[in-house]
N, C-alpha and C. Protein backbone atom coordinates (compact mmCIF):
# COMPACT_ATOMS: atom_id res chain seq x y z
N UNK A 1 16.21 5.48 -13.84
CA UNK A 1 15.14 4.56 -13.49
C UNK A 1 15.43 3.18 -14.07
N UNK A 2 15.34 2.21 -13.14
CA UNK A 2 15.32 0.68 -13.73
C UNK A 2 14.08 -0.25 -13.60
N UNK A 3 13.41 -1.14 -14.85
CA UNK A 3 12.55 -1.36 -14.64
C UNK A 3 12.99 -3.09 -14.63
N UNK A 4 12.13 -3.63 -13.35
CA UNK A 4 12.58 -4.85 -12.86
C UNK A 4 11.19 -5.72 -13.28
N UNK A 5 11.31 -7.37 -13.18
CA UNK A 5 9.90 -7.84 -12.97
C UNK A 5 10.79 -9.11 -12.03
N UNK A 6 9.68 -9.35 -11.23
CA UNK A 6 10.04 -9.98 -10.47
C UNK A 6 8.72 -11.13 -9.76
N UNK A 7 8.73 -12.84 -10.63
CA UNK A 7 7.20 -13.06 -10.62
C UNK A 7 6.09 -12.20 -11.39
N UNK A 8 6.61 -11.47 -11.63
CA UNK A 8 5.32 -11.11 -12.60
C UNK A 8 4.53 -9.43 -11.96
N UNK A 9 5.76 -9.29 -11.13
CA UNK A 9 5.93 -7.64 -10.16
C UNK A 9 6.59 -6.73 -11.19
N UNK A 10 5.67 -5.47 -11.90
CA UNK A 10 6.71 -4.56 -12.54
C UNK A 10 7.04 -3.91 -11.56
N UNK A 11 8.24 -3.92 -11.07
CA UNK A 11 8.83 -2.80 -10.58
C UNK A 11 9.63 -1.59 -11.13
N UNK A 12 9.04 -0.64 -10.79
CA UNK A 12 9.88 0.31 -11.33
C UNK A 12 10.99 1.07 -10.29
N UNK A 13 11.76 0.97 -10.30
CA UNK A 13 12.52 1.58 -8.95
C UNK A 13 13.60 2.98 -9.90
N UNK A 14 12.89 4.08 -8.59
CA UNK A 14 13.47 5.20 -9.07
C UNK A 14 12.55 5.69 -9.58
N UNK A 15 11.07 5.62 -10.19
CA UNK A 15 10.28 6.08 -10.71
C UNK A 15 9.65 7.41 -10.57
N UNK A 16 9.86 8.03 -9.67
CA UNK A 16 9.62 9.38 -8.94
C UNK A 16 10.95 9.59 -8.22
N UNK A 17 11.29 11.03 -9.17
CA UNK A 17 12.47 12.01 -8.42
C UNK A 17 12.47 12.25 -7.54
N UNK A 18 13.03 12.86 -6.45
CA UNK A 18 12.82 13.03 -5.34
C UNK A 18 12.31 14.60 -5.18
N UNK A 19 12.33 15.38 -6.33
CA UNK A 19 11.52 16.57 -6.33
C UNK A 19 9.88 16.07 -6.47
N UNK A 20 9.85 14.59 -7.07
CA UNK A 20 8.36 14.37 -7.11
C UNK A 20 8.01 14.21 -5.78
N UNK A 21 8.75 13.55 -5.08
CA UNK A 21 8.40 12.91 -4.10
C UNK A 21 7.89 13.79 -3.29
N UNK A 22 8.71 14.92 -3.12
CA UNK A 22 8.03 16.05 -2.08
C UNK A 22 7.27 16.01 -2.16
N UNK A 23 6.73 16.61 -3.56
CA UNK A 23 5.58 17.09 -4.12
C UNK A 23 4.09 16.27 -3.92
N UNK A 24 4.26 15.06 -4.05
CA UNK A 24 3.50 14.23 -3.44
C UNK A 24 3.29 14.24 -1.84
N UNK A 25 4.27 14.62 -1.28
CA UNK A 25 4.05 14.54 0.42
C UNK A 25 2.85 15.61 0.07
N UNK A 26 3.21 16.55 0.03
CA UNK A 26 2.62 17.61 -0.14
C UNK A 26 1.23 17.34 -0.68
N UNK A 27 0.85 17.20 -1.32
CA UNK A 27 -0.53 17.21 -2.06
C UNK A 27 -1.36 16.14 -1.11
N UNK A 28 -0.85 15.03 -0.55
CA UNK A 28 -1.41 14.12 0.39
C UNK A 28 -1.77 14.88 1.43
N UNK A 29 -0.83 16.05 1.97
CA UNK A 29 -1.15 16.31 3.51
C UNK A 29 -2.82 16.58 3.64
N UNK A 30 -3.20 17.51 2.59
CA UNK A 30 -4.97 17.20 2.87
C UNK A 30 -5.80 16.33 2.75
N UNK A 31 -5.03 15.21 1.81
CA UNK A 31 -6.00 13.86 2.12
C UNK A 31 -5.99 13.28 3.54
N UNK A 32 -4.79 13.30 4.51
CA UNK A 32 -4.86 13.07 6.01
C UNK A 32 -5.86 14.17 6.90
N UNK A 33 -5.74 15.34 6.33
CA UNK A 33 -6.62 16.51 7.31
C UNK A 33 -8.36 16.08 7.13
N UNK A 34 -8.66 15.39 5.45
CA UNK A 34 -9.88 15.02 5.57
C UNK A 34 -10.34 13.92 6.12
N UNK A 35 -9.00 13.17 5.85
CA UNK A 35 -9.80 11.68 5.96
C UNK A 35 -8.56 11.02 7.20
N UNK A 36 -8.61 11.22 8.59
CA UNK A 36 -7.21 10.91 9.21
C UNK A 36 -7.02 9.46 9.37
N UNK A 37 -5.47 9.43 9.52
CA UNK A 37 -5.28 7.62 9.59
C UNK A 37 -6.11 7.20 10.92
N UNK A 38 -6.35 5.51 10.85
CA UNK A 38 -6.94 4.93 11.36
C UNK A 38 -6.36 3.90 11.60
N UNK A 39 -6.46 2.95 13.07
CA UNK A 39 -6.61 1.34 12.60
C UNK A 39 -7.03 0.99 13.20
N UNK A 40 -7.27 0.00 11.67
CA UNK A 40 -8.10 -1.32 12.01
C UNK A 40 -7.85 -2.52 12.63
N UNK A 41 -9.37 -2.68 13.06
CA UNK A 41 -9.17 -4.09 13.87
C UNK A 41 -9.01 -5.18 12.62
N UNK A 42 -8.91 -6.54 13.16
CA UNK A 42 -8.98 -7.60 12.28
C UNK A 42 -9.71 -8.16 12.40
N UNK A 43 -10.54 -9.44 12.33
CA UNK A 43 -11.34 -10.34 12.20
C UNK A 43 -10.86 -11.10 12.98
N UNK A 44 -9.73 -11.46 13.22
CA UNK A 44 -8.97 -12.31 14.38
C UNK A 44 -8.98 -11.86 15.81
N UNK A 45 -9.22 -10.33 15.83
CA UNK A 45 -8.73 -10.01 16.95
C UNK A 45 -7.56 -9.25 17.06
N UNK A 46 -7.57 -8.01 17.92
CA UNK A 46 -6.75 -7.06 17.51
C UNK A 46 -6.65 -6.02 16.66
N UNK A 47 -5.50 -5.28 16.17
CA UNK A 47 -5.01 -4.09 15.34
C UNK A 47 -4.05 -4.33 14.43
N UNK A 48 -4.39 -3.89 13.04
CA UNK A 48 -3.43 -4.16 12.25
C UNK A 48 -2.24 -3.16 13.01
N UNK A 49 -1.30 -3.68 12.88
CA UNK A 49 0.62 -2.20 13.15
C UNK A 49 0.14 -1.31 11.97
N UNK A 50 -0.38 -1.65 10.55
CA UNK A 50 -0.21 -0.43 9.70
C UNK A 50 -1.43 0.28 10.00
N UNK A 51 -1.39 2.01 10.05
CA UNK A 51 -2.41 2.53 10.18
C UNK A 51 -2.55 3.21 8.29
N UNK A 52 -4.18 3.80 8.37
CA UNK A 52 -4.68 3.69 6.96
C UNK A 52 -5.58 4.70 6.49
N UNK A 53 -5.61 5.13 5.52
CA UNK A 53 -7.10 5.94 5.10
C UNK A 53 -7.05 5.87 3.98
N UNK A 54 -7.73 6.63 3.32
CA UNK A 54 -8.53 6.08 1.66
C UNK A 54 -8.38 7.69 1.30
N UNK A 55 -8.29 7.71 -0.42
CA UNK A 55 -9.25 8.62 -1.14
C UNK A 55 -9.96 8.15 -2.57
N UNK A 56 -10.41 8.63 -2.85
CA UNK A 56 -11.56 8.45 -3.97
C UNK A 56 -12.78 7.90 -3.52
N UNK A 57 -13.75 6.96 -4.70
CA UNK A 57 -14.78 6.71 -3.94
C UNK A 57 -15.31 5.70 -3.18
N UNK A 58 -13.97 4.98 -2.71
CA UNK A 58 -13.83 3.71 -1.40
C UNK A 58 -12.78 4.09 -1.15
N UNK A 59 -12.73 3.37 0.24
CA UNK A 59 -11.75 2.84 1.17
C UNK A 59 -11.90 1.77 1.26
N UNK A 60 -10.54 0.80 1.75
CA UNK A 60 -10.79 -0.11 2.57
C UNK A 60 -10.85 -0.50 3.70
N UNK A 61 -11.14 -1.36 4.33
CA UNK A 61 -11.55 -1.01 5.82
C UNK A 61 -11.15 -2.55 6.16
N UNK A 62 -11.08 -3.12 7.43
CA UNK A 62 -11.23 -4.39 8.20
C UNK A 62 -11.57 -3.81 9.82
N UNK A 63 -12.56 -4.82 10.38
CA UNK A 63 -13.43 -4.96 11.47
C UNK A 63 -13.25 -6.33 11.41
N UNK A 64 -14.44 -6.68 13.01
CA UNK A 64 -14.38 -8.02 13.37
C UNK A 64 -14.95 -9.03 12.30
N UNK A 65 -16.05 -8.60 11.86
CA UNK A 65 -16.64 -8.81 10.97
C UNK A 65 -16.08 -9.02 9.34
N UNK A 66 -14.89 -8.46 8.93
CA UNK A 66 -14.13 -8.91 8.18
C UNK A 66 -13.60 -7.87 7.05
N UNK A 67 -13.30 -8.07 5.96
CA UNK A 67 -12.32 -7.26 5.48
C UNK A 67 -13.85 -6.58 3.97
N UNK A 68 -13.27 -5.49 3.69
CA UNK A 68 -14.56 -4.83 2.41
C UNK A 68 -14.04 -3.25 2.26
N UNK A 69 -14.70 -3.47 1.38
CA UNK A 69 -14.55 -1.46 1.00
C UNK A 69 -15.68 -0.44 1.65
N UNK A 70 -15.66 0.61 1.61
CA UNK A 70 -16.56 1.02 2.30
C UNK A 70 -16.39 2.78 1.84
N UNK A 71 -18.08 3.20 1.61
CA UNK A 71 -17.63 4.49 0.50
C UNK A 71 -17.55 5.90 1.60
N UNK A 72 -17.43 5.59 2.54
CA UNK A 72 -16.86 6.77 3.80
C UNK A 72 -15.89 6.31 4.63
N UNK A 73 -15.49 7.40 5.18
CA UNK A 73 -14.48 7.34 6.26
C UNK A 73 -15.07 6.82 7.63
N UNK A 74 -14.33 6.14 8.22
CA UNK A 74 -15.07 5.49 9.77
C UNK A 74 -16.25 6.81 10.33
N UNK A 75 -15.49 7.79 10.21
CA UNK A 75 -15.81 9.38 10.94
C UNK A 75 -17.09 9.41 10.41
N UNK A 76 -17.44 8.76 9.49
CA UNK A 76 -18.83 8.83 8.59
C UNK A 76 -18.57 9.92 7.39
N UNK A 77 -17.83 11.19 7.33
CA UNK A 77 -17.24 11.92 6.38
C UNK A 77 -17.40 10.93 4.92
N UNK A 78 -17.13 11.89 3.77
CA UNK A 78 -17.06 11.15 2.34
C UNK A 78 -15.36 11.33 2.07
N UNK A 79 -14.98 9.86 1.41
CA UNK A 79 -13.71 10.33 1.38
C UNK A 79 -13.03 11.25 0.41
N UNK A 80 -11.90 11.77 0.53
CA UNK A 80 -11.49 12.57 -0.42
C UNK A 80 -10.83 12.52 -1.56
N UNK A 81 -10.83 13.32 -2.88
CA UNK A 81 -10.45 12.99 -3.95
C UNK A 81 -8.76 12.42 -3.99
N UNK A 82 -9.01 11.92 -4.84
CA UNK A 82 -7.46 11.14 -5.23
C UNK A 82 -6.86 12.14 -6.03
N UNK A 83 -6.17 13.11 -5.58
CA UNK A 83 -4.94 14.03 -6.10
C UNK A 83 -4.82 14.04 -7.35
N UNK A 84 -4.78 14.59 -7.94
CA UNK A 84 -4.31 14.57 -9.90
C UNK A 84 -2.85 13.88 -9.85
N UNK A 85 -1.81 14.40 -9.21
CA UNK A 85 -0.78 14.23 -9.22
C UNK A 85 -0.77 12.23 -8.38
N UNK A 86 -1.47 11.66 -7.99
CA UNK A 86 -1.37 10.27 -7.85
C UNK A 86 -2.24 9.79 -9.05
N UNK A 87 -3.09 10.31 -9.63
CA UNK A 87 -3.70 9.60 -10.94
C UNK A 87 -2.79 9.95 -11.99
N UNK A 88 -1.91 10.46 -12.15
CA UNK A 88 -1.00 10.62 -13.41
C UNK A 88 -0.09 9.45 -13.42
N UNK A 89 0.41 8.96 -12.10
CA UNK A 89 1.15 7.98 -12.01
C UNK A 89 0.40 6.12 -12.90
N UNK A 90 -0.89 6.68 -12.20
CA UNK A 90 -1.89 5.64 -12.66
C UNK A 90 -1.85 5.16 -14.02
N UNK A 91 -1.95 6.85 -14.70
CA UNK A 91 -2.14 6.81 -15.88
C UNK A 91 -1.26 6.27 -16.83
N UNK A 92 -0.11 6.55 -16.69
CA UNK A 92 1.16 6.65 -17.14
C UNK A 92 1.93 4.92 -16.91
N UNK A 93 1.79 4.00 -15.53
CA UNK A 93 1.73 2.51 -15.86
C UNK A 93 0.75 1.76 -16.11
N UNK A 94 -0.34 2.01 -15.28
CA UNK A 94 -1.31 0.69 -15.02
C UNK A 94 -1.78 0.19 -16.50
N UNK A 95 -1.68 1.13 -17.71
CA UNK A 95 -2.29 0.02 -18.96
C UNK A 95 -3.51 0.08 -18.91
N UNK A 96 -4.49 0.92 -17.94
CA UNK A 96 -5.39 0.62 -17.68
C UNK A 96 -6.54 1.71 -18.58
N UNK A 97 -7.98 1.25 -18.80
CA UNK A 97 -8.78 2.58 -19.53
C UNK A 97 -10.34 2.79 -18.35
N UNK A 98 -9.74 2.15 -17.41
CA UNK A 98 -10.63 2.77 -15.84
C UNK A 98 -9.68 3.66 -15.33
N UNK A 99 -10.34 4.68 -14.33
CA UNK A 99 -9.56 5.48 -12.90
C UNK A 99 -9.77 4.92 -12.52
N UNK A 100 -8.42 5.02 -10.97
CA UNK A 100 -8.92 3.99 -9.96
C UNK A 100 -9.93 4.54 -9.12
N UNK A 101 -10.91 3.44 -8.35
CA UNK A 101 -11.36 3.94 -7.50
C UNK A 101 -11.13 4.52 -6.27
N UNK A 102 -10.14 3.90 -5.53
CA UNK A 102 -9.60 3.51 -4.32
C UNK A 102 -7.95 4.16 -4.61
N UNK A 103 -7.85 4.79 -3.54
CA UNK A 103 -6.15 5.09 -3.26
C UNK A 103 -6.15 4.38 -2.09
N UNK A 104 -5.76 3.81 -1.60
CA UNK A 104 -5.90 2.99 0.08
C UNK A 104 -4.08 3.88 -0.04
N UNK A 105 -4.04 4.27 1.69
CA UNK A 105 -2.74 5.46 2.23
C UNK A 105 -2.75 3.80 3.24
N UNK A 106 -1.12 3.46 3.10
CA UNK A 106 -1.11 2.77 4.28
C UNK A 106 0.30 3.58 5.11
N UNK A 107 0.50 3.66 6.40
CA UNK A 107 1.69 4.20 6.93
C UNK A 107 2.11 3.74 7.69
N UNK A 108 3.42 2.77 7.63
CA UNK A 108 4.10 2.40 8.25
C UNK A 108 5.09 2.94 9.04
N UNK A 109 4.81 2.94 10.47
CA UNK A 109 5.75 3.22 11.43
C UNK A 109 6.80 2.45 12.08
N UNK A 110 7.49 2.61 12.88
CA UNK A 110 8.31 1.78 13.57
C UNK A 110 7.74 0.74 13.62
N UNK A 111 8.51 -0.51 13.37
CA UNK A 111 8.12 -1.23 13.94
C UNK A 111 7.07 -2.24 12.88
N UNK A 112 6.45 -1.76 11.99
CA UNK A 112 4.87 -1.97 11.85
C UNK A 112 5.70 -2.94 10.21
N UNK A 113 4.12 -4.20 9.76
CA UNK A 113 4.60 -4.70 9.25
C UNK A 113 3.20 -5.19 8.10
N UNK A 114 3.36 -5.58 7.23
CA UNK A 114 2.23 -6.24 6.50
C UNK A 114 1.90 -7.49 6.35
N UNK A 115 1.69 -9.06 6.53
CA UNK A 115 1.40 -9.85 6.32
C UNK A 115 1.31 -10.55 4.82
N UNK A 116 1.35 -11.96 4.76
CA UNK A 116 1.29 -11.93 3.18
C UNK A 116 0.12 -12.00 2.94
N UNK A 117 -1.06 -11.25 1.91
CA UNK A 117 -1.72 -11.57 1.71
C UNK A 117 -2.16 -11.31 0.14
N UNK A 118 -3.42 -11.48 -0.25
CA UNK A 118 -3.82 -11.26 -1.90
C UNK A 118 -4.76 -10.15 -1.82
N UNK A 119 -4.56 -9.31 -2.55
CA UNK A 119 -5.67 -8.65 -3.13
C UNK A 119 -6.99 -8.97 -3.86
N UNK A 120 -7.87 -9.09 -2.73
CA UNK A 120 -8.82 -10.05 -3.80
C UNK A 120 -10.69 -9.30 -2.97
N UNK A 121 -10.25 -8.31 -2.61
CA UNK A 121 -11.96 -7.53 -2.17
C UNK A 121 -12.47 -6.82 -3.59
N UNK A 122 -11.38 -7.01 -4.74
CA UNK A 122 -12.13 -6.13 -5.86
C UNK A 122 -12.99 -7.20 -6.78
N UNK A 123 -13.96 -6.38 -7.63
CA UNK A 123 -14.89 -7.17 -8.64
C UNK A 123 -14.27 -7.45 -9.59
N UNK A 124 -13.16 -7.05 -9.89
CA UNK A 124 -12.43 -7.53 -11.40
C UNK A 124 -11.12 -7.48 -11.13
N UNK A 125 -10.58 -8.76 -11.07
CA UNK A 125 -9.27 -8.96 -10.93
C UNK A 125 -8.32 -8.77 -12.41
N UNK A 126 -9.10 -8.44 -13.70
CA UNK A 126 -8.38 -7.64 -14.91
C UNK A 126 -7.55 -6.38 -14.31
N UNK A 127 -8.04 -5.87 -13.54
CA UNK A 127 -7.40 -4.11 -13.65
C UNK A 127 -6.53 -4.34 -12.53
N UNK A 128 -5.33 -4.32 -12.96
CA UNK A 128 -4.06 -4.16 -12.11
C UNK A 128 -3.62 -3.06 -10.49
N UNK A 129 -3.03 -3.36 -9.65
CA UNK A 129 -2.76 -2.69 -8.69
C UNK A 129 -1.59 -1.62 -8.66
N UNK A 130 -1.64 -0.97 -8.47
CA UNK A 130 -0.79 0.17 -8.86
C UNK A 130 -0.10 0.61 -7.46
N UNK A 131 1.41 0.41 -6.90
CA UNK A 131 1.63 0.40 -5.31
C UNK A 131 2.65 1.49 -5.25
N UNK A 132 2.64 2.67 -4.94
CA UNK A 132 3.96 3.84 -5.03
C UNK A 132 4.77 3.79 -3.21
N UNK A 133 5.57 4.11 -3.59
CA UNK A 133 6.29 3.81 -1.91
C UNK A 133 7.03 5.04 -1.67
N UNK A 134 6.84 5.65 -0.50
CA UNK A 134 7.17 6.89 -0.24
C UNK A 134 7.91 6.77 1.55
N UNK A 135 9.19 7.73 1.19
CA UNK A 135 9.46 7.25 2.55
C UNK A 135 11.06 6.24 2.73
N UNK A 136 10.56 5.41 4.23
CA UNK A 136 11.17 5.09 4.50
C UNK A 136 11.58 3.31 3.47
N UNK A 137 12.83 2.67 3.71
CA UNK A 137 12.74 1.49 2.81
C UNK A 137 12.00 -0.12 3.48
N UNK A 138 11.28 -0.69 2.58
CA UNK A 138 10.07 -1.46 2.75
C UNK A 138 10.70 -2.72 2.30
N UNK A 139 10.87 -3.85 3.06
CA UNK A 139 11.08 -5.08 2.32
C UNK A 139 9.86 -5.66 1.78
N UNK A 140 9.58 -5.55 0.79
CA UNK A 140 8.72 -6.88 0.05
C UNK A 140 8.99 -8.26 0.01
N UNK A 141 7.84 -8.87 0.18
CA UNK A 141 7.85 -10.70 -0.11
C UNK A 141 6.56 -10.72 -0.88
N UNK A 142 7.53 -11.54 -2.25
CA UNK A 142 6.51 -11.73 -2.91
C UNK A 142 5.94 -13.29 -3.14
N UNK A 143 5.00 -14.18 -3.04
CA UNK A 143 4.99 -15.67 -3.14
C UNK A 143 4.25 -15.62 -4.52
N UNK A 144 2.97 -16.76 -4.67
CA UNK A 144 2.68 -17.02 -5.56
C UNK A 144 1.23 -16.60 -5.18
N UNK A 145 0.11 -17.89 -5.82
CA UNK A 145 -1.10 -17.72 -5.43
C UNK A 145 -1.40 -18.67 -5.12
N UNK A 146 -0.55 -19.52 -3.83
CA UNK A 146 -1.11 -20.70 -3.22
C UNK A 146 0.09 -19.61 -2.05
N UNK A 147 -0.45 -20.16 -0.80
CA UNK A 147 0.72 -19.66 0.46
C UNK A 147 1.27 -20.49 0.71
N UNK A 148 2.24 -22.16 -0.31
CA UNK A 148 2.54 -23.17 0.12
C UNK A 148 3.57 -22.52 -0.94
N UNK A 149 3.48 -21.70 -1.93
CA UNK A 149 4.83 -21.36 -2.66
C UNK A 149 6.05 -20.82 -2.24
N UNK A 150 6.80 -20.70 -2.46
CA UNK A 150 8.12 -20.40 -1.98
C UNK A 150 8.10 -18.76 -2.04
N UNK A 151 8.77 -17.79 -1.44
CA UNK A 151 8.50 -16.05 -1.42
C UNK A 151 9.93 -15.93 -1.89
N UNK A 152 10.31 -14.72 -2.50
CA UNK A 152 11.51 -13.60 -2.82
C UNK A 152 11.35 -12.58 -2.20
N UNK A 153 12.02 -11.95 -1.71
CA UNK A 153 12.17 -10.57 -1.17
C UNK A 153 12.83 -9.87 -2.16
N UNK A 154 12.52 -8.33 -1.90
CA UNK A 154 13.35 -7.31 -2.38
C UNK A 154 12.84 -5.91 -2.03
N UNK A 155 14.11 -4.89 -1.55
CA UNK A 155 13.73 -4.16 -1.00
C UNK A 155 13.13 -2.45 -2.05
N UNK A 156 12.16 -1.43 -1.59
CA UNK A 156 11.87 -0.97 -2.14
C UNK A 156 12.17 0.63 -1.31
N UNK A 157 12.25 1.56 -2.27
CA UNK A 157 12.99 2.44 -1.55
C UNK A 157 11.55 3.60 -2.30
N UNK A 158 11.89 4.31 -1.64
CA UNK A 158 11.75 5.57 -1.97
C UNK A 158 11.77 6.44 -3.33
N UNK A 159 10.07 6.40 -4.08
CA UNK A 159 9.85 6.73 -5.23
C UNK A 159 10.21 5.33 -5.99
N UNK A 160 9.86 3.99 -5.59
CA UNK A 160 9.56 3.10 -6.51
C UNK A 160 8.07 2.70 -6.53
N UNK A 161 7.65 2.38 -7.64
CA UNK A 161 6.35 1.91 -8.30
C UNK A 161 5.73 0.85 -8.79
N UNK A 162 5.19 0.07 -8.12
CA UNK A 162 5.23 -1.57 -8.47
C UNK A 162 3.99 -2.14 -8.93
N UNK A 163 3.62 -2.38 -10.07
CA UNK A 163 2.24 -2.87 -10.97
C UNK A 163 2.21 -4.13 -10.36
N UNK A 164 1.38 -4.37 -9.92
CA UNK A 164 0.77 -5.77 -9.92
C UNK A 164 -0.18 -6.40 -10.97
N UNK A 165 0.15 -6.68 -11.70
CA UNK A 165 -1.33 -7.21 -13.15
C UNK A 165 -1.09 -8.64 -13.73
N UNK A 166 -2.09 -8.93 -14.54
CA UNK A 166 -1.86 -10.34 -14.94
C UNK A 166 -1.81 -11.36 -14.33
N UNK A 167 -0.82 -11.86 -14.04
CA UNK A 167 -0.18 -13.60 -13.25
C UNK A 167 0.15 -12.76 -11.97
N UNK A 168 0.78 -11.68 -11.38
CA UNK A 168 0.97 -11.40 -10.22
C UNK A 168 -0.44 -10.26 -9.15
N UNK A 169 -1.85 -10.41 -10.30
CA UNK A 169 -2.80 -9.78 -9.62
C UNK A 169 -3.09 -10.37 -8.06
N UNK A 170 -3.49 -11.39 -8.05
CA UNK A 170 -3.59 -12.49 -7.17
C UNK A 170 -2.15 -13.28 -6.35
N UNK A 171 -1.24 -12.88 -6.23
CA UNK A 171 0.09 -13.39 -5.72
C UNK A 171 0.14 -12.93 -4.52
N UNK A 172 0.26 -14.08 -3.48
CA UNK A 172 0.43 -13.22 -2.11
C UNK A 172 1.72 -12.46 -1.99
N UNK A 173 1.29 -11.56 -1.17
CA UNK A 173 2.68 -10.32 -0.98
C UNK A 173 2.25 -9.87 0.23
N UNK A 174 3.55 -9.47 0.62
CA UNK A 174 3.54 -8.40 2.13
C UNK A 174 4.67 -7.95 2.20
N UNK A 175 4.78 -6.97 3.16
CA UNK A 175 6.12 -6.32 3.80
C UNK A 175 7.01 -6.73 5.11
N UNK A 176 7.59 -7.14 5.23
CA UNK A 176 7.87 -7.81 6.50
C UNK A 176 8.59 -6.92 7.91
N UNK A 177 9.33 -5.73 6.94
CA UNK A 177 9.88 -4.74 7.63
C UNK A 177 10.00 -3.58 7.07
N UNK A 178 10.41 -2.32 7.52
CA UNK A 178 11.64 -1.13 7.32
C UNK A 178 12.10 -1.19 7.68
N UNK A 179 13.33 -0.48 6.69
CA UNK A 179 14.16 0.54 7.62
C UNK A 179 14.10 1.83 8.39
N UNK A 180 13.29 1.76 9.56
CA UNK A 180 13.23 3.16 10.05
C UNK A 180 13.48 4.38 9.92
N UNK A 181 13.79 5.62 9.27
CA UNK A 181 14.58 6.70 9.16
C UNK A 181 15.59 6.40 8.32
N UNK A 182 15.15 5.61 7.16
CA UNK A 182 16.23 5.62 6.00
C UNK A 182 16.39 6.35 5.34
N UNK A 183 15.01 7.13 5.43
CA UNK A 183 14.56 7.93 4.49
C UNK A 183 14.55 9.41 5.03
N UNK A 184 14.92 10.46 4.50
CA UNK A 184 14.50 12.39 5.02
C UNK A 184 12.86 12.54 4.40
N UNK A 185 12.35 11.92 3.71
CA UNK A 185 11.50 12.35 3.27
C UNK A 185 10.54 13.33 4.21
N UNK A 186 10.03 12.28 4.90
CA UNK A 186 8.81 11.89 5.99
C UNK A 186 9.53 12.77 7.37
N UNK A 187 8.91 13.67 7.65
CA UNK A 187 9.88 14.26 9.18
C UNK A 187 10.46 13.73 10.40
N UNK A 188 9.40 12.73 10.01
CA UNK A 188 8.69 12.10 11.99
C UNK A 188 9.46 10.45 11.15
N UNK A 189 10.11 9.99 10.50
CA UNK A 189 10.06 8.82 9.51
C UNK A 189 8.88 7.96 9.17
N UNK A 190 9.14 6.78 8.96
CA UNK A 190 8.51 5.69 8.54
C UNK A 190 7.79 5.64 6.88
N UNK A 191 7.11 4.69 6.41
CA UNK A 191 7.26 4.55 5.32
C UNK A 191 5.80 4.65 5.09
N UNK A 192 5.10 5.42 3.88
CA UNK A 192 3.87 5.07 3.02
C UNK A 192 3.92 4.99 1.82
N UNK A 193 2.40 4.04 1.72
CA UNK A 193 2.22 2.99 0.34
C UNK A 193 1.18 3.25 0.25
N UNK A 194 0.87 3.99 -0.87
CA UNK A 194 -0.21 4.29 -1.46
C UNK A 194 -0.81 3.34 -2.76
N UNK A 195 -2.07 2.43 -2.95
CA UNK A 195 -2.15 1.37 -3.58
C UNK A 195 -3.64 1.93 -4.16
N UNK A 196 -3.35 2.00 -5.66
CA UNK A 196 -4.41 2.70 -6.42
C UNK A 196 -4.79 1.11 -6.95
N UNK A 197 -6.30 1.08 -6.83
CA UNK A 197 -7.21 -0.03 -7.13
C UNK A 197 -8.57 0.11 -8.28
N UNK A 198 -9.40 -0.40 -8.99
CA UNK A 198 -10.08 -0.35 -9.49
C UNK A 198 -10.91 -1.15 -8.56
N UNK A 199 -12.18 -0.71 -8.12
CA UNK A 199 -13.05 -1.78 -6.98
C UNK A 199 -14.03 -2.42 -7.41
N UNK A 200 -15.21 -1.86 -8.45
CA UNK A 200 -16.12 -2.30 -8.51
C UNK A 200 -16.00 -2.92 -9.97
């Protein structure tokens, strides 16, 4: 395992074995049977490419109406618990003496991409973001906290773990691509990012 910072990004790359990694597919598959992916519209108009679902006691959501958390699944369902085995990860970087509330599941398919943006629907921008990447490989761009700053890329593979806290809570970031089927993990490929949050 090597631990990187990058702007003020801990990355941990390599952070989960790839026996974890299974193991994690695995324990997720019933967070999809309760709570199935979705997508959302935007506020602009349209569908995000990444589709999404939640566990613990929010999700996040975007409609026309705009971007928020929301403590059920579209389906109206309650969402489902956040796995022991994704709160250990929590436990073990974030620094943190909250659980998170929020696991937001994002899954990137062919094709599909993230935008730069900030994390900023939570009440306390103290408690750090916690981002695990499973799957296929994800380019990151990371800027600052103006969108007039200059971005770095770097790519993230499979079982890396990236803190966002401090000076990089607020830093715009996005994904711009995969690599499709880089990865065996995932059967069908593509890549998920699971992003443990503190909300309220």
């Amino acid at each position: 395992m090597t631990r990187l910072n990058l702007r003020g990004f801990e990355i941990h790359k390599g952070f989960l074995s790839p026996e974890r990694q299974r193991a994690l597919v695995q324990v997720l598959r019933p967070v999809l049977q309760a709570a199935p992916l979705f997508s959302p519209d935007v506020p602009g108009g349209g569908q995000m490419s990444v589709r999404m679902t939640a566990a613990g006691g929010y999700g996040w959501f975007s409609d026309k109406s705009g971007y928020r958390y929301i403590d059920a699944h579209p389906s109206g369902r309650a969402w489902p618990a956040i796995p022991a085995e994704v709160l250990g990860i929590w436990e073990t970087l974030s620094g943190s003496d909250r659980a998170p509330e929020c696991c937001l599941f994002n899954y990137y398919g062919e094709g599909a991409k993230m935008g730069l943006h900030q994390d900023k629907d939570e009440a306390d921008f103290s408690y750090p973001v916690v981002s695990i990447s499973l799957g296929d490989d994800g380019l990151l761009r990371i800027g600052g906290t103006s969108r007039r700053e200059k971005t770095e890329s770097i790519w993230l593979n499979s079982g890396d773990v990236v803190v966002m806290g401090g000076e990089a809570r607020l830093a715009y970031h996005g994904v711009d691509r995969i690599r499709f089927k880089s990865s065996r993990l995932l059967p069908k490929g593509g890549r998920v990012n699971l992003t443990l949050r503190v909300v309220t």
